[in-house]
N, C-alpha and C. Protein backbone atom coordinates (compact mmCIF):
# COMPACT_ATOMS: atom_id res chain seq x y z
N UNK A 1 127.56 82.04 74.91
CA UNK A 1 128.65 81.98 75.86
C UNK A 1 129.65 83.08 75.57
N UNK A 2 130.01 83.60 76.55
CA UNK A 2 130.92 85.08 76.35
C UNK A 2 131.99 84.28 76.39
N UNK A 3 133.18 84.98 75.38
CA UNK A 3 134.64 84.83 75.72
C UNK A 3 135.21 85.20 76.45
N UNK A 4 135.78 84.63 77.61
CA UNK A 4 137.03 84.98 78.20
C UNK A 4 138.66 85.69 77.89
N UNK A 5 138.85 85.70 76.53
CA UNK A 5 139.78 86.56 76.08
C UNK A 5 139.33 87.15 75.29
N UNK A 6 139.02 88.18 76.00
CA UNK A 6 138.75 89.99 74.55
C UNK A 6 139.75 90.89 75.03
N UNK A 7 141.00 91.01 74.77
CA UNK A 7 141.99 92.01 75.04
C UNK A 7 141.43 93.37 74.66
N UNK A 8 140.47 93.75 73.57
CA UNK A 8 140.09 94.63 73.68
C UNK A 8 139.35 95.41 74.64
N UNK A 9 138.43 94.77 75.02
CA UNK A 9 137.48 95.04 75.85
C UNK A 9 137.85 94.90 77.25
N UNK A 10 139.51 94.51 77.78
CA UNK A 10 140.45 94.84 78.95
C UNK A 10 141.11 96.23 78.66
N UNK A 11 141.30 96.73 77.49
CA UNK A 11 142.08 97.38 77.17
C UNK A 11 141.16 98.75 77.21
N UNK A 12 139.44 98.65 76.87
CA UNK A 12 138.85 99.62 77.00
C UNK A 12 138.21 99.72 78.58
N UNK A 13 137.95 98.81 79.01
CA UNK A 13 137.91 99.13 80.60
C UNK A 13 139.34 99.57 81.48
N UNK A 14 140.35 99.33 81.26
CA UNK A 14 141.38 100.13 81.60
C UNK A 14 141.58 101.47 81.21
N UNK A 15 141.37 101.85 80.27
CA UNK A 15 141.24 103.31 79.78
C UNK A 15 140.41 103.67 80.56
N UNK A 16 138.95 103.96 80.52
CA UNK A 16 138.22 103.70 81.04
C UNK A 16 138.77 104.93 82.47
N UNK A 17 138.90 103.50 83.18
CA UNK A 17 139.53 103.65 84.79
C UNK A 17 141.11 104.86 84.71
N UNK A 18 141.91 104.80 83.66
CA UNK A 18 142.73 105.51 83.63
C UNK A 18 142.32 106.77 83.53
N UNK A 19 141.55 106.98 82.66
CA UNK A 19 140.88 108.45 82.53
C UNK A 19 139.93 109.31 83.48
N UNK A 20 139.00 108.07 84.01
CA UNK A 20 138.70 108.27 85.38
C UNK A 20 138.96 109.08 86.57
N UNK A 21 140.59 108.54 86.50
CA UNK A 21 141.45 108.92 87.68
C UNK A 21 141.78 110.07 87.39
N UNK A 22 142.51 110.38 85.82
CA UNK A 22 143.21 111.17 85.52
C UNK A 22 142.41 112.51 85.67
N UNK A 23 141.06 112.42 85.11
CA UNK A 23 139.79 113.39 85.45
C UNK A 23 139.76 114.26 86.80
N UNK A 24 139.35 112.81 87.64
CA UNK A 24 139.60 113.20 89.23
C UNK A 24 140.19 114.32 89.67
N UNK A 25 141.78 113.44 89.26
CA UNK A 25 143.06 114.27 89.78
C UNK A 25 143.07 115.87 89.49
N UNK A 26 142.43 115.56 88.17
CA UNK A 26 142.27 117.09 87.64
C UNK A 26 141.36 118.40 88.08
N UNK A 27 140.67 117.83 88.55
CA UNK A 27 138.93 118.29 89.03
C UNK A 27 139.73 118.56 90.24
N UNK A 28 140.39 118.03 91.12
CA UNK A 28 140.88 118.36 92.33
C UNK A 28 141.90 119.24 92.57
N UNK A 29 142.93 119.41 91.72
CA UNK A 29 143.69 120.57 91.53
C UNK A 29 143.09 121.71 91.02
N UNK A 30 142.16 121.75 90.70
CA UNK A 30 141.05 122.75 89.44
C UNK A 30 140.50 123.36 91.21
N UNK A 31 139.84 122.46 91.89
CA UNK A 31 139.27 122.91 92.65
C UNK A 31 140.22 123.54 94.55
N UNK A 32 141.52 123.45 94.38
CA UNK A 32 142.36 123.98 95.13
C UNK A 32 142.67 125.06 94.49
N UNK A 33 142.86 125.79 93.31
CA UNK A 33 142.47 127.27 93.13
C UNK A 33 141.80 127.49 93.21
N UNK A 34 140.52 126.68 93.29
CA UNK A 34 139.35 127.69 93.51
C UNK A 34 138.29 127.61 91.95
N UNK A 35 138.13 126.57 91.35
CA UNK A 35 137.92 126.43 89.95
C UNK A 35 137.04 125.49 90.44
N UNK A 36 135.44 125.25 90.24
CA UNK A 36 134.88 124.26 90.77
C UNK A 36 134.23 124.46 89.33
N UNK A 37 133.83 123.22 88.93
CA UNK A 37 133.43 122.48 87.77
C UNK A 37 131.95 122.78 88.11
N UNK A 38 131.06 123.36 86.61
CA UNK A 38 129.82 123.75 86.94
C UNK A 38 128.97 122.34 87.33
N UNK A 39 128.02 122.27 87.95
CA UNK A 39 126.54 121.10 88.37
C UNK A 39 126.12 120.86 86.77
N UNK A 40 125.60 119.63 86.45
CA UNK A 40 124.96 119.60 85.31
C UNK A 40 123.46 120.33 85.56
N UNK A 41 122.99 120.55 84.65
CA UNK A 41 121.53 121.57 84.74
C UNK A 41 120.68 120.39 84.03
N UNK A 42 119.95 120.02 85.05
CA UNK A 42 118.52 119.19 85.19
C UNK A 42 117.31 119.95 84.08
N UNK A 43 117.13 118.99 83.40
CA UNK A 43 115.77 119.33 82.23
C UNK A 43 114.35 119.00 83.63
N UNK A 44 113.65 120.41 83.30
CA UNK A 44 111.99 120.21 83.88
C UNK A 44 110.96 119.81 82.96
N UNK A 45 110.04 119.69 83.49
CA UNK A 45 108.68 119.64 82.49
C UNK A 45 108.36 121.00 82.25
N UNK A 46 107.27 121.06 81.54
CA UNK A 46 106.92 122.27 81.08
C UNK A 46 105.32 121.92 81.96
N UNK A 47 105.23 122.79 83.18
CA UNK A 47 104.64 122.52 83.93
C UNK A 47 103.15 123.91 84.03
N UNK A 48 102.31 123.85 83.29
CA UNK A 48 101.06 124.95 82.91
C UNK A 48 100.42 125.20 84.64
N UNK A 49 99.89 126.46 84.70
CA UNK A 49 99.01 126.68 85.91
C UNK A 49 97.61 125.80 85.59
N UNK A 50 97.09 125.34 84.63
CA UNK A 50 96.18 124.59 84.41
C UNK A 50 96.33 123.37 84.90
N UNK A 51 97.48 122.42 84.70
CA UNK A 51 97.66 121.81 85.06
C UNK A 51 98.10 122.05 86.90
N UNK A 52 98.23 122.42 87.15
CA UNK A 52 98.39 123.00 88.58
C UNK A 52 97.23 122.62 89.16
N UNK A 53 96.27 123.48 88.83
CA UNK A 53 94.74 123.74 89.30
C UNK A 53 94.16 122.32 88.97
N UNK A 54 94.71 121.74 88.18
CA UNK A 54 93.65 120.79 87.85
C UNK A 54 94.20 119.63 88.93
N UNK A 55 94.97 119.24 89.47
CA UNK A 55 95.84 118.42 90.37
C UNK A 55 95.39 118.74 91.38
N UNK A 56 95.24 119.84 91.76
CA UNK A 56 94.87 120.44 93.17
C UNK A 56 93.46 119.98 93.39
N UNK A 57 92.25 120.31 92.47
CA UNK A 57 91.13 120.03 92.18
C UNK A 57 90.70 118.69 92.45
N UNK A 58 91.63 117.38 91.77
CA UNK A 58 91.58 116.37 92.25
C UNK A 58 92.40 115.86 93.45
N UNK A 59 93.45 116.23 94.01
CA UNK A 59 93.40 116.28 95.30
C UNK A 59 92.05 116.36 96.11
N UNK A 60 91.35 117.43 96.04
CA UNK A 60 90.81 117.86 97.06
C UNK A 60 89.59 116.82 97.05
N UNK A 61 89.28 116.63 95.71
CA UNK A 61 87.98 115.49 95.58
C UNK A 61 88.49 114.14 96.36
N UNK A 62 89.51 113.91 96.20
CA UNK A 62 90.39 112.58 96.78
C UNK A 62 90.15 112.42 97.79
N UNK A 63 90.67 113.83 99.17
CA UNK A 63 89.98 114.11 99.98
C UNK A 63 88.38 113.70 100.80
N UNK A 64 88.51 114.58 99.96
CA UNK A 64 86.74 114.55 100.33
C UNK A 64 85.85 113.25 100.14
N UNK A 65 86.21 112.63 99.54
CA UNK A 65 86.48 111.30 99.29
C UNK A 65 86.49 110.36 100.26
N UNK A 66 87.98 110.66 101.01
CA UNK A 66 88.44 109.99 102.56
C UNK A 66 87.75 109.96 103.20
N UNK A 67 87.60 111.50 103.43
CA UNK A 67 86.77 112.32 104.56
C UNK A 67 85.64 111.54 104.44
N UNK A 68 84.31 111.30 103.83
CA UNK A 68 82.89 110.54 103.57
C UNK A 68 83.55 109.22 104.22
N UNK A 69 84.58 108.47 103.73
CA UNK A 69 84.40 107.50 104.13
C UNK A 69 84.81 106.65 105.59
N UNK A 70 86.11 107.91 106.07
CA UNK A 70 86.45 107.54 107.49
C UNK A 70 85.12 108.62 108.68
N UNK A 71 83.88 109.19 107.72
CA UNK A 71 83.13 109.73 108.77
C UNK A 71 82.30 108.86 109.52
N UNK A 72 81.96 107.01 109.27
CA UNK A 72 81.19 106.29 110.56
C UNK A 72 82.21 105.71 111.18
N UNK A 73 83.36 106.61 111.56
CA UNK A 73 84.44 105.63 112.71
C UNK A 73 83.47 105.88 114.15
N UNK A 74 84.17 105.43 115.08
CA UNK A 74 83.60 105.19 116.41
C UNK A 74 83.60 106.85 117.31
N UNK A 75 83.57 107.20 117.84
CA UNK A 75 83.26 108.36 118.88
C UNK A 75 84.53 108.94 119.41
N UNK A 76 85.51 108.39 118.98
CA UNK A 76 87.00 108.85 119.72
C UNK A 76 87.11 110.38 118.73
N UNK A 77 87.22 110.34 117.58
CA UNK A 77 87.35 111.51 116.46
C UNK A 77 86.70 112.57 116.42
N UNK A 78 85.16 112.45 117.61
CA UNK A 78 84.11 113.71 117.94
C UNK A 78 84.67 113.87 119.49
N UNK A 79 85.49 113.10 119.99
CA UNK A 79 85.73 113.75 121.37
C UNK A 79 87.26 114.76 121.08
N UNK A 80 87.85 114.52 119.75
CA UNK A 80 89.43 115.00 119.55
C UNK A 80 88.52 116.40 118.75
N UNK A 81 87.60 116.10 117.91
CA UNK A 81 86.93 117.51 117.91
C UNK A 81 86.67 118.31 118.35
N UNK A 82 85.87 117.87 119.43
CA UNK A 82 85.33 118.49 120.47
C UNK A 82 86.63 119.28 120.84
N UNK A 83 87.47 118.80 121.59
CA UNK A 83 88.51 118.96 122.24
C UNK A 83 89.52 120.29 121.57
N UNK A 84 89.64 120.19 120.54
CA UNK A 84 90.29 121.17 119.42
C UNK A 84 89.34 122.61 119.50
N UNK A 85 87.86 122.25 119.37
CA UNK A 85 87.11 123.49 119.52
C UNK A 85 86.93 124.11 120.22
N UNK A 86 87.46 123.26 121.79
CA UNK A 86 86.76 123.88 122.81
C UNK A 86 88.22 124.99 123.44
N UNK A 87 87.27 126.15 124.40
CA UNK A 87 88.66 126.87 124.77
C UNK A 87 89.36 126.48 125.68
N UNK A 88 90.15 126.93 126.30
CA UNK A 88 90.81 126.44 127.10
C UNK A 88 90.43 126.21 128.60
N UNK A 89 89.91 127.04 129.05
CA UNK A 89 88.83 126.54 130.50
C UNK A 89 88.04 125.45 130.24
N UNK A 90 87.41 125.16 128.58
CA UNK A 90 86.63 124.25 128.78
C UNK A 90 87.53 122.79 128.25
N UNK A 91 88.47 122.78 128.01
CA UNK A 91 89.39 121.85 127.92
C UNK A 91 89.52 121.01 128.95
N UNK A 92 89.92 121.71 130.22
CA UNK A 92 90.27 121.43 131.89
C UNK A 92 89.13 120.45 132.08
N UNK A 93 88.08 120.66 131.98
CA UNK A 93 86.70 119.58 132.41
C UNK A 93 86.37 118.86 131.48
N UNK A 94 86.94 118.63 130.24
CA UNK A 94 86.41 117.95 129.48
C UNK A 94 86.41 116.22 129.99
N UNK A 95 85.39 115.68 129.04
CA UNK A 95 85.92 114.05 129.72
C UNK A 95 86.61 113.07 128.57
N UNK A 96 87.77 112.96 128.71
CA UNK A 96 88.65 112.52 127.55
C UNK A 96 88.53 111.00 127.64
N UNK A 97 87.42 110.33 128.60
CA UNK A 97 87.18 108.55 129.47
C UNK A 97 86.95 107.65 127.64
N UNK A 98 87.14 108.34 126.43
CA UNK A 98 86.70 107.21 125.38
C UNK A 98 87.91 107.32 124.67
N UNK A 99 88.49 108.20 125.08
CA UNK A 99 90.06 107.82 124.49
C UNK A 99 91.23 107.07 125.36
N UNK A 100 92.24 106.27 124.57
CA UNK A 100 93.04 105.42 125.38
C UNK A 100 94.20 106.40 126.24
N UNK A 101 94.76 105.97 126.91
CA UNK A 101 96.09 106.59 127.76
C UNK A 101 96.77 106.96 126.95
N UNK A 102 97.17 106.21 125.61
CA UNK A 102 98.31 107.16 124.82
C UNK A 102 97.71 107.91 123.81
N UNK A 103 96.37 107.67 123.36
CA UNK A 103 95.38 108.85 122.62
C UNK A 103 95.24 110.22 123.33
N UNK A 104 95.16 110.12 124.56
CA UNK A 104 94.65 111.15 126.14
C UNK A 104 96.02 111.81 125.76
N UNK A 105 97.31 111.13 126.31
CA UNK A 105 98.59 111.70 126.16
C UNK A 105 98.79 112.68 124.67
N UNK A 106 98.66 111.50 123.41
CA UNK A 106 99.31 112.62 122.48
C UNK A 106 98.07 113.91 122.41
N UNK A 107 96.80 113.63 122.84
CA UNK A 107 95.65 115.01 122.81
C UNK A 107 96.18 115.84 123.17
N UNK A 108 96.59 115.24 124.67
CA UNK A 108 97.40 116.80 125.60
C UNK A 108 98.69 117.41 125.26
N UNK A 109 99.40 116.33 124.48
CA UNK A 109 100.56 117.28 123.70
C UNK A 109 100.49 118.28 122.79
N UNK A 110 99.58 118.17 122.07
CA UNK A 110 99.33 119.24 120.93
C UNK A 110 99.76 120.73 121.54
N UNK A 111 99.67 121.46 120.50
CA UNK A 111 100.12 122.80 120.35
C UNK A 111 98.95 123.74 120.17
N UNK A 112 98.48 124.78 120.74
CA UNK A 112 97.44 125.62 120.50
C UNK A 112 97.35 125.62 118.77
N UNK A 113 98.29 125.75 117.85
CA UNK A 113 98.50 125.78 116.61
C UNK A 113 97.78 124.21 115.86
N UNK A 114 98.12 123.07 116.68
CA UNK A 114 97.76 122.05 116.03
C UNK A 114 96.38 121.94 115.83
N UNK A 115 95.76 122.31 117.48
CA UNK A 115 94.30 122.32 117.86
C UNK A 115 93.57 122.92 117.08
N UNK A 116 94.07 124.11 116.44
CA UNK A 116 93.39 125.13 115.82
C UNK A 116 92.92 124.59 114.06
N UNK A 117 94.12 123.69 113.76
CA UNK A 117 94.47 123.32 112.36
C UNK A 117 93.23 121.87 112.26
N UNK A 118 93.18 121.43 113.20
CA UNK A 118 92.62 120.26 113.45
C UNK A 118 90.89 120.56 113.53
N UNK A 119 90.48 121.80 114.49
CA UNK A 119 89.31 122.30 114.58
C UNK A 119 88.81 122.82 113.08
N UNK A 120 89.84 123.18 112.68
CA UNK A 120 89.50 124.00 111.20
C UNK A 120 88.99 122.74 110.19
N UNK A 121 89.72 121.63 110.34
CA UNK A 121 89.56 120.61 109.33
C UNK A 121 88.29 119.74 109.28
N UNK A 122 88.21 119.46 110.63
CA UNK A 122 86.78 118.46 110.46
C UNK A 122 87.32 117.19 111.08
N UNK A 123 85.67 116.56 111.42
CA UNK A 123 85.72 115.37 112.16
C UNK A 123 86.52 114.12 111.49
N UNK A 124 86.87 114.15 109.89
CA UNK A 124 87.60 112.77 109.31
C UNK A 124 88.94 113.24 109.44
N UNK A 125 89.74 114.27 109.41
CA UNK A 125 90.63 114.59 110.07
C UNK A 125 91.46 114.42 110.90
N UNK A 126 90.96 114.76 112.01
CA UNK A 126 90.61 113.91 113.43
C UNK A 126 90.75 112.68 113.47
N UNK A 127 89.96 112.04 112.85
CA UNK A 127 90.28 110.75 113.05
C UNK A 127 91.11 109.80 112.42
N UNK A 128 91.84 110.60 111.39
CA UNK A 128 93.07 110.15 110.73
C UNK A 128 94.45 110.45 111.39
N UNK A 129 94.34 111.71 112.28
CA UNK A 129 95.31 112.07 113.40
C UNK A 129 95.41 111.00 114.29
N UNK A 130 93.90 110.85 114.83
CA UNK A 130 94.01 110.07 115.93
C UNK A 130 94.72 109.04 115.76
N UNK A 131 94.41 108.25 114.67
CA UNK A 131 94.55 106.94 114.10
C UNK A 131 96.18 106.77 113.84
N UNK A 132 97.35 107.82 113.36
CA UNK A 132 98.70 108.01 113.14
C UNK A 132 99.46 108.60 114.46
N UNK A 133 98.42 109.39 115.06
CA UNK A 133 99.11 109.93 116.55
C UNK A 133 100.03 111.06 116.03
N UNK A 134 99.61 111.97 114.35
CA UNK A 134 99.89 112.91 114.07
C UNK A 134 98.59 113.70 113.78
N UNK A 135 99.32 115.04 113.81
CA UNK A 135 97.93 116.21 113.00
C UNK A 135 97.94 116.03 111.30
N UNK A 136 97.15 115.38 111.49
CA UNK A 136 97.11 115.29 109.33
C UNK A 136 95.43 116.59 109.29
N UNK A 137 96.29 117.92 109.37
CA UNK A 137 94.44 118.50 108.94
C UNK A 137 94.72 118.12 107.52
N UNK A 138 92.93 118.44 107.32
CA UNK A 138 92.65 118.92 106.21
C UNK A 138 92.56 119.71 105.34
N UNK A 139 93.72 120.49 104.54
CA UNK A 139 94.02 121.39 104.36
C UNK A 139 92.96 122.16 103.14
N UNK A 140 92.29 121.77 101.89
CA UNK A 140 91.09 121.90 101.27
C UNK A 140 90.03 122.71 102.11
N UNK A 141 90.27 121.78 103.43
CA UNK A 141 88.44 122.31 104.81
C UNK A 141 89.36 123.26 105.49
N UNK A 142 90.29 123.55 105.70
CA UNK A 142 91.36 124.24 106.61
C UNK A 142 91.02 125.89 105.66
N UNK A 143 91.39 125.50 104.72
CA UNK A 143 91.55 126.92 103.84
C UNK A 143 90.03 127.54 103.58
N UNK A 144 89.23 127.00 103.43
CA UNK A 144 87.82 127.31 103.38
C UNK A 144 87.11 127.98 104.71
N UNK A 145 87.47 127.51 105.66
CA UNK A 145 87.19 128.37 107.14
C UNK A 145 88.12 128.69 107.42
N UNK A 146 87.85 130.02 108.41
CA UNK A 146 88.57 131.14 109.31
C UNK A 146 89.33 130.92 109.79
N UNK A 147 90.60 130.65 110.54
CA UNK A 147 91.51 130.26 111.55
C UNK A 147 91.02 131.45 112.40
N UNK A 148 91.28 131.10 113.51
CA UNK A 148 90.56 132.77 114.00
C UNK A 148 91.91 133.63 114.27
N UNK A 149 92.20 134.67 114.44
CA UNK A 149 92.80 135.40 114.23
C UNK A 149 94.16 135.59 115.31
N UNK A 150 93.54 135.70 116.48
CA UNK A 150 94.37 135.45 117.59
C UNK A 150 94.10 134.35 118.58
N UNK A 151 95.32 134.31 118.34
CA UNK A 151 96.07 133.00 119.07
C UNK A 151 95.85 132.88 120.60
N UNK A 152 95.69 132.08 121.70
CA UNK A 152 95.37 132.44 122.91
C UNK A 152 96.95 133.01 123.70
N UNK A 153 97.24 133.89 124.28
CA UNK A 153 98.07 134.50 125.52
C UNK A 153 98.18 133.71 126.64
N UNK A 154 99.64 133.44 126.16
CA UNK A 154 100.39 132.40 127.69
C UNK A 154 101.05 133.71 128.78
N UNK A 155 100.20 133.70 129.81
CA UNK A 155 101.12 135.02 130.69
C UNK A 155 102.34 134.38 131.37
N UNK A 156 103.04 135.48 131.30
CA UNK A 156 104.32 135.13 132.14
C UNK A 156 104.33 135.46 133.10
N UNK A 157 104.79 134.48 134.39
CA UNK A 157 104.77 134.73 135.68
C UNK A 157 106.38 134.82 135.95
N UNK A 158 106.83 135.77 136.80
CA UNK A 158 108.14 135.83 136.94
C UNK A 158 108.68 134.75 137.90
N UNK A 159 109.92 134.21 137.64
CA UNK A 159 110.72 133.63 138.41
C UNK A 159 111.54 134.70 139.12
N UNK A 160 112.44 133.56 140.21
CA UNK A 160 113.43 134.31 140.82
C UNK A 160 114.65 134.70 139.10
N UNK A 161 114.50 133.50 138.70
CA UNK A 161 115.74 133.80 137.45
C UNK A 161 115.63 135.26 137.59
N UNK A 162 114.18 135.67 136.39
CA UNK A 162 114.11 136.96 136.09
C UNK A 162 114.27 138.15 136.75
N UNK A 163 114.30 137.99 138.02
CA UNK A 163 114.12 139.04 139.09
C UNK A 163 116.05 138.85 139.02
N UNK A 164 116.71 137.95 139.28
CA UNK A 164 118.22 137.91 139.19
C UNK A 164 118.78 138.84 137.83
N UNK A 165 118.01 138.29 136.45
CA UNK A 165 118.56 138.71 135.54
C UNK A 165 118.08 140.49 135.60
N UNK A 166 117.15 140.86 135.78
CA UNK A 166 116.89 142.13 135.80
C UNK A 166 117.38 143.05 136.75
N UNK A 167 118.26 142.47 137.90
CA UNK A 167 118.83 143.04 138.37
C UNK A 167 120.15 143.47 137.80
N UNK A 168 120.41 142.35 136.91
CA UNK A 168 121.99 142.03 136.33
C UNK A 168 122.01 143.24 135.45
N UNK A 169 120.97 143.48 134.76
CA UNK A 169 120.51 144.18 133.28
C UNK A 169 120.80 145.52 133.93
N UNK A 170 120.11 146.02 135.14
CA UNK A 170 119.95 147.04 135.65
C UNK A 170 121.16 147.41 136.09
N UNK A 171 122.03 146.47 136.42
CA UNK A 171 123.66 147.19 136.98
C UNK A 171 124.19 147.42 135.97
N UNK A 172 124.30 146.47 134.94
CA UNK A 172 124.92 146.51 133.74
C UNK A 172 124.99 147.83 133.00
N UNK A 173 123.83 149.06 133.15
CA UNK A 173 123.18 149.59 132.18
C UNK A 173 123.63 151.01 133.16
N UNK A 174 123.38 150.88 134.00
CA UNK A 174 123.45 151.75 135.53
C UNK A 174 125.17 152.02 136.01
N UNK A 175 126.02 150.82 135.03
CA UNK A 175 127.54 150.86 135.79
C UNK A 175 128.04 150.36 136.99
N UNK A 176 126.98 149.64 137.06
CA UNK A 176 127.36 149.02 138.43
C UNK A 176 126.48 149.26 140.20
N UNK A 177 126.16 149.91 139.78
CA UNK A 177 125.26 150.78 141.24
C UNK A 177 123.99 150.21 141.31
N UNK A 178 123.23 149.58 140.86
CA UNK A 178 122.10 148.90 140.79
C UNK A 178 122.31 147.55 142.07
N UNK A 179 123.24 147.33 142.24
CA UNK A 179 123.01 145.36 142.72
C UNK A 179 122.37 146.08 143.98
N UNK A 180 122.83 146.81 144.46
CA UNK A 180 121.94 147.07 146.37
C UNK A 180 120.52 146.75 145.81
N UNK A 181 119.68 147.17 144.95
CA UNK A 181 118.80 147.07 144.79
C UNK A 181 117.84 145.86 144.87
N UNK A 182 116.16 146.13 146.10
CA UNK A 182 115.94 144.84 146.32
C UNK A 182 115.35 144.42 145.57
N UNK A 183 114.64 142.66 145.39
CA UNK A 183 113.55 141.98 144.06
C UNK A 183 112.52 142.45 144.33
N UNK A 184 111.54 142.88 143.60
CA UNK A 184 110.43 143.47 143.56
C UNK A 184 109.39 142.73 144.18
């Protein structure tokens, strides 16, 4: 049973708190000249490239691992394959009928970049995306094949904007004498 009267042990938690403050106060005037109190400096491990490699190594087995075992899922993960590999004309006809409405949806959201990361990785991949409704590639199978090099070309079709702004550009540059000028 603890005692209820230790005057000492009021007397050292008040200090304590007095010094506390008094610290504070100090640290805060320190730091209105302009005197900021150094960060304490964090101890690391002593971290070897062996040990590096060797982490990575089992990662990748871990992997590969997954991969074997999410490869007898059902047919949705060879149509998100498919889909990633294929180009873009052959995208348009593909038949997306074994994936659900919001599987179909997040497919068609992807990014030429995701598609590419996803094609690179492999069919368990895929179907770990599918399954989160994120791109989880496989980065081990990713790095081992090609990304191919260039990216596909979105052309730009002009708006009226642009035809406005390039007129703007053209007076601007011209001093003013450009606006008669008609949109191309």
């Amino acid at each position: 049973m603890k005692k209820f009267w230790e005057p000492w042990k009021w007397f050292e938690l008040a200090m304590s708190k007095v010094l506390g403050i008094l610290l504070g106060l100090w640290q805060a005037l320190l730091s209105l000249v302009g005197i900021h109190p150094k960060a304490p400096r964090g101890t690391h491990q002593d971290i070897k490239s062996v040990d590096v490699a060797d982490a990575y190594l089992d990662e990748a087995e871990h992997q590969a691992g997954t991969d074997a075992a999410l490869s007898g899922l059902q047919e949705a993960p060879d149509v998100v394959l498919a889909y990633a590999r294929a180009s873009v004309t052959e995208r348009v006809s593909m038949d997306l009928g074994k994936l659900s409405a919001t599987e179909q949806d997040w497919l068609l959201r992807l990014t030429d970049r995701d598609l590419i990361l996803l094609s690179a990785s492999g069919r368990a991949a895929c179907a770990r995306s599918l399954q989160y409704m994120i791109v989880i590639p496989s980065l081990p199978r990713a790095k081992r094949e090609k990304l191919p090099e260039e990216l596909p070309t979105v052309l730009h079709v002009p708006t009226d904007e642009d035809h406005v702004r390039e007129r703007f550009m053209m007076s601007v540059r011209s001093g003013g004498h450009a606006l008669a000028l008609k949109p191309h």
